[in-house]
C-alpha atoms as a PDB file:
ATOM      1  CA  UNK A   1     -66.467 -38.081 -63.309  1.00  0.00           C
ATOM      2  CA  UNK A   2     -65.503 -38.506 -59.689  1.00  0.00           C
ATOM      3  CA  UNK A   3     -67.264 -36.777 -57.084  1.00  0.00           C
ATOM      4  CA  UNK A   4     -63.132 -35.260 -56.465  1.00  0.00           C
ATOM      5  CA  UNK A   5     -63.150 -34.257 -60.267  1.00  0.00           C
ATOM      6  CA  UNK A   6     -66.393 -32.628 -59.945  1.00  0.00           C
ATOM      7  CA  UNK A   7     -65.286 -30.183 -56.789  1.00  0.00           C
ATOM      8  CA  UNK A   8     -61.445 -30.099 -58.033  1.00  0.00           C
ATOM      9  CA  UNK A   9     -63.124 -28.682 -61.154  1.00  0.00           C
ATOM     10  CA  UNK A  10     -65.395 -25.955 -59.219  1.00  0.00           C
ATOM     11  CA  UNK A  11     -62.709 -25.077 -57.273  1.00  0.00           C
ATOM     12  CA  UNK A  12     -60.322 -24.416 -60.137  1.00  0.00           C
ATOM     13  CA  UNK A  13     -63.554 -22.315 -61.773  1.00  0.00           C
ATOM     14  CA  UNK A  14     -63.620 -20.191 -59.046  1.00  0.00           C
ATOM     15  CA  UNK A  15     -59.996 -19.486 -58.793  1.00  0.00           C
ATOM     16  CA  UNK A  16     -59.877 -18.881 -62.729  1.00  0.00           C
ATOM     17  CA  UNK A  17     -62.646 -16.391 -62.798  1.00  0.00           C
ATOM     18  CA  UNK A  18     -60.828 -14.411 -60.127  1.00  0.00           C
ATOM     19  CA  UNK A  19     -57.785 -14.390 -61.752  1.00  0.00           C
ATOM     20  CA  UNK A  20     -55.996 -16.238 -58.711  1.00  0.00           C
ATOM     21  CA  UNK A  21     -54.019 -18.966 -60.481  1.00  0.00           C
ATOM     22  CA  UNK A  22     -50.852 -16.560 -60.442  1.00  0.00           C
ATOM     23  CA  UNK A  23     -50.841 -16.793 -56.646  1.00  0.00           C
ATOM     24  CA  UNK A  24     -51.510 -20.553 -56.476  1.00  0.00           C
ATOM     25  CA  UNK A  25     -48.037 -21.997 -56.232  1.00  0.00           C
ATOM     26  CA  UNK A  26     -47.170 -24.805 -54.617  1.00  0.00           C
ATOM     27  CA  UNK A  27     -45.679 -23.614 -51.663  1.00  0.00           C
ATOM     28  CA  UNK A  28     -48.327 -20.879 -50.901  1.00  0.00           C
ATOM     29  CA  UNK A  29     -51.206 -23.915 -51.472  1.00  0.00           C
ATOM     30  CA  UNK A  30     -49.501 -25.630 -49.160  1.00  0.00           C
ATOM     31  CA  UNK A  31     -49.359 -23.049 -46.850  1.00  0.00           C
ATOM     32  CA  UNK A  32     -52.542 -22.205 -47.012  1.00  0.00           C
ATOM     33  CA  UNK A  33     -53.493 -26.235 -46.716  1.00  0.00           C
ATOM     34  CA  UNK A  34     -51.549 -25.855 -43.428  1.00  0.00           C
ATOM     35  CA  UNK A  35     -52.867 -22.634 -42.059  1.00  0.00           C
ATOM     36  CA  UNK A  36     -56.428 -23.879 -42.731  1.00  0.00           C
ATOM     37  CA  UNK A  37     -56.074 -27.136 -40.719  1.00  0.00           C
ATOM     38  CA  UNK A  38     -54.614 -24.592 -38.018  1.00  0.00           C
ATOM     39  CA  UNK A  39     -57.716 -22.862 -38.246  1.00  0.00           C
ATOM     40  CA  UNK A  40     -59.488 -26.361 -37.408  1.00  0.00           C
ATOM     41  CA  UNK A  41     -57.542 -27.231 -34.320  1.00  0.00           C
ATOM     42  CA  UNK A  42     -58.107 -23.390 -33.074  1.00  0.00           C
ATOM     43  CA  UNK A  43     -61.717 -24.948 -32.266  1.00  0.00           C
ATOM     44  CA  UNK A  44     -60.199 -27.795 -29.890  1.00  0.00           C
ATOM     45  CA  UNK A  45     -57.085 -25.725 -28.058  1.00  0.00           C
ATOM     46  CA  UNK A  46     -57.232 -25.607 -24.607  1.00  0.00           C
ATOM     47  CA  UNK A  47     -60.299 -27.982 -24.161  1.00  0.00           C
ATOM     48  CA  UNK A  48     -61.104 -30.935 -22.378  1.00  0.00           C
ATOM     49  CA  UNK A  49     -62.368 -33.926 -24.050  1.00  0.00           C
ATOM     50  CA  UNK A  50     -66.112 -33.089 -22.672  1.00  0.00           C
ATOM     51  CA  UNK A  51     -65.474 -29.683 -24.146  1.00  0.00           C
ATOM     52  CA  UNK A  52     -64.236 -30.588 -27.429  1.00  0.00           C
ATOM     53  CA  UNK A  53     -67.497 -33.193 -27.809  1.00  0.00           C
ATOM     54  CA  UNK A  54     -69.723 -30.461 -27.006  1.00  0.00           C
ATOM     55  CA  UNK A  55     -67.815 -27.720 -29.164  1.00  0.00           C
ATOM     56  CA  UNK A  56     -67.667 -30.448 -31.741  1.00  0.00           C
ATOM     57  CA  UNK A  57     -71.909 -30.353 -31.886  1.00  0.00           C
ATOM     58  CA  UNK A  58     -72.289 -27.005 -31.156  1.00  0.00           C
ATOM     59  CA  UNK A  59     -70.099 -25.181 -34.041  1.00  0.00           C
ATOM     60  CA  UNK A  60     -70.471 -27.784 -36.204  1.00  0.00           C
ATOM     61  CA  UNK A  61     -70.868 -25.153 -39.720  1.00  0.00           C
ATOM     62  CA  UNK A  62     -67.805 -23.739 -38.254  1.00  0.00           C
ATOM     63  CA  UNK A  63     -66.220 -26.784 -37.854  1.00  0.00           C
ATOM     64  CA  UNK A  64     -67.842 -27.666 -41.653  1.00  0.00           C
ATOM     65  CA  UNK A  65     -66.365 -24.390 -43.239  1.00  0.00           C
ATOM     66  CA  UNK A  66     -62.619 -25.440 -41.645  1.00  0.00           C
ATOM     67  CA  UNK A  67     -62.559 -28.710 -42.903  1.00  0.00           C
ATOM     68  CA  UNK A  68     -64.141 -27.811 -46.890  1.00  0.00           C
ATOM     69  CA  UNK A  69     -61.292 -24.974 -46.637  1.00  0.00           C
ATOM     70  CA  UNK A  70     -58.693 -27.663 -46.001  1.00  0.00           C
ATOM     71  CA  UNK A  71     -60.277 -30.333 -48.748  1.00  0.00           C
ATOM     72  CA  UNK A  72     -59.988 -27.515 -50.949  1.00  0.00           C
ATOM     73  CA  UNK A  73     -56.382 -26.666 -50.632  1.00  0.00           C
ATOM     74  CA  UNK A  74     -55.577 -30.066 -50.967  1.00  0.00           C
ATOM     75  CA  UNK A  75     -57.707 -31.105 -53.718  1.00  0.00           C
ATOM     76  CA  UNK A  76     -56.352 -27.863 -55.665  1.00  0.00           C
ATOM     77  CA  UNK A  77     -52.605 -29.197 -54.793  1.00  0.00           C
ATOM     78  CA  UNK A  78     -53.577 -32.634 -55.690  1.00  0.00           C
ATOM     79  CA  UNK A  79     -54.585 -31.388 -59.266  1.00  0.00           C
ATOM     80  CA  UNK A  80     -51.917 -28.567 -59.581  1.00  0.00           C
ATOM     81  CA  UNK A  81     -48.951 -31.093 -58.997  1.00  0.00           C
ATOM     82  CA  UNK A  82     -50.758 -33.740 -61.247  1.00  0.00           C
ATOM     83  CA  UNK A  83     -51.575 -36.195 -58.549  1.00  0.00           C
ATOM     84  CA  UNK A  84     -54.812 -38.348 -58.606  1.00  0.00           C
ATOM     85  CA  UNK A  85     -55.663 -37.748 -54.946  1.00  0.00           C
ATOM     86  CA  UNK A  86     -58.017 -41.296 -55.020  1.00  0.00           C
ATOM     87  CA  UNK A  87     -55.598 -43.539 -56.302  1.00  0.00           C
ATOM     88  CA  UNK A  88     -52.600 -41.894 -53.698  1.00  0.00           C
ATOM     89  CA  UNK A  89     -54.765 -42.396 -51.121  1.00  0.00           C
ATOM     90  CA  UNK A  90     -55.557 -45.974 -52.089  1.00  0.00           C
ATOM     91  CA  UNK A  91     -52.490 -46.319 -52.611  1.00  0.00           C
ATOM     92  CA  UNK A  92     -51.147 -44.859 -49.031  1.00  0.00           C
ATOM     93  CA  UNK A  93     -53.774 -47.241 -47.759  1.00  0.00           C
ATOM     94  CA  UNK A  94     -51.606 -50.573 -48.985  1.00  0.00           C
ATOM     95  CA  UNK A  95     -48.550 -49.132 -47.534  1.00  0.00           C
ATOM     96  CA  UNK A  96     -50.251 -48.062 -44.021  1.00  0.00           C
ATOM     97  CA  UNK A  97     -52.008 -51.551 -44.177  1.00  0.00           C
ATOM     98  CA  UNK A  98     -48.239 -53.355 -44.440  1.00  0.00           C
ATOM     99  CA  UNK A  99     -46.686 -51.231 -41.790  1.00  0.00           C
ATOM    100  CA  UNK A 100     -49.648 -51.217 -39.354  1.00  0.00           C
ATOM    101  CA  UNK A 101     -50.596 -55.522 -39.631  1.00  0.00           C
ATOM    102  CA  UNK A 102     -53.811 -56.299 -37.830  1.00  0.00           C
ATOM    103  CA  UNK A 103     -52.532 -58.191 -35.741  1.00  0.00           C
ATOM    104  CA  UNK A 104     -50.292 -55.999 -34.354  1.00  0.00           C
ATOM    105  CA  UNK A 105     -51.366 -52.802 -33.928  1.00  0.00           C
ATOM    106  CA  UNK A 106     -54.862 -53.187 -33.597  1.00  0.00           C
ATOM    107  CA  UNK A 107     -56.151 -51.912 -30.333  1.00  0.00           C
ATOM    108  CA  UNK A 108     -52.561 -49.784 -30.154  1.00  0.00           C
ATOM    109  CA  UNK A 109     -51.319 -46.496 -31.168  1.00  0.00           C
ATOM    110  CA  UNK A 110     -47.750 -47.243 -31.250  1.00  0.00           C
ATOM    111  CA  UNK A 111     -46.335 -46.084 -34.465  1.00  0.00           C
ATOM    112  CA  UNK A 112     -44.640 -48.864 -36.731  1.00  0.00           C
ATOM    113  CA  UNK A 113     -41.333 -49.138 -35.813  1.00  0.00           C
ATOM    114  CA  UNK A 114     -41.753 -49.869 -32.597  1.00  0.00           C
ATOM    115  CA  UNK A 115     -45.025 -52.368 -32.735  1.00  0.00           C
END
C-alpha cells in the first residue's frame, strides 16, 4: 500500500468514526482545501523575505499543522472523486514537462505561452 493509501485510509477512519462523511461533499472539501492553504499564507502576509525565512524556522509545527490540514483535504478529495492522486500528479508532471521545455524556461518564470 502506498504511503497516500495508508494516510487517505486514516483520514477516512477518522471522518467515519465521527460520523462526518455526510458533510464531506465535494464542494465543501474543496472549500475547506482552499481555506486551509489560506490559513498557510496567513503565516507569510505582510512580511519581507528576511521575515518570512525567519517565521518559516521559527513556527515551523505551525507551519507543519497548515500544510498536513491541506494534504488532508486533498488526499480526502483525491479519494472521494476516485482519483489516484500519484498517478495525476505523474501524470501533470508529463504535461508541465511539455509546456515548460528545459531549454526554455529554465532559469525563467514566464508562464508557457509566452516562453
Amino acid at each position: 500500500m502506498s504511503e497516500i493509501k495508508r494516510i487517505t485510509e486514516m483520514i477516512k477512519r477518522f471522518r467515519d468514526e465521527r460520523d462526518w462523511k455526510q458533510f464531506h461533499n465535494h464542494k465543501d472539501v474543496a472549500l475547506s482545501l482552499v481555506l486551509e492553504a489560506s490559513e498557510v499564507l496567513e503565516h507569510f502576509q505582510w512580511k519581507s523575505l528576511k521575515e518570512v525565512e525567519e517565521h518559516g524556522k521559527a513556527c515551523k509545527e505551525e507551519l507543519a499543522d497548515e500544510l498536513a490540514d491541506v494534504a488532508m483535504y486533498l488526499f480526502e478529495l483525491a479519494d472521494n472523486l476516485k482519483i489516484d492522486l500519484p498517478q495525476a500528479m505523474a501524470q501533470k508532471m508529463k504535461k508541465n514537462a511539455l509546456k515548460y521545455p528545459v531549454h526554455k524556461a529554465k532559469g525563467k518564470h514566464t508562464k508557457y505561452n509566452k516562453l
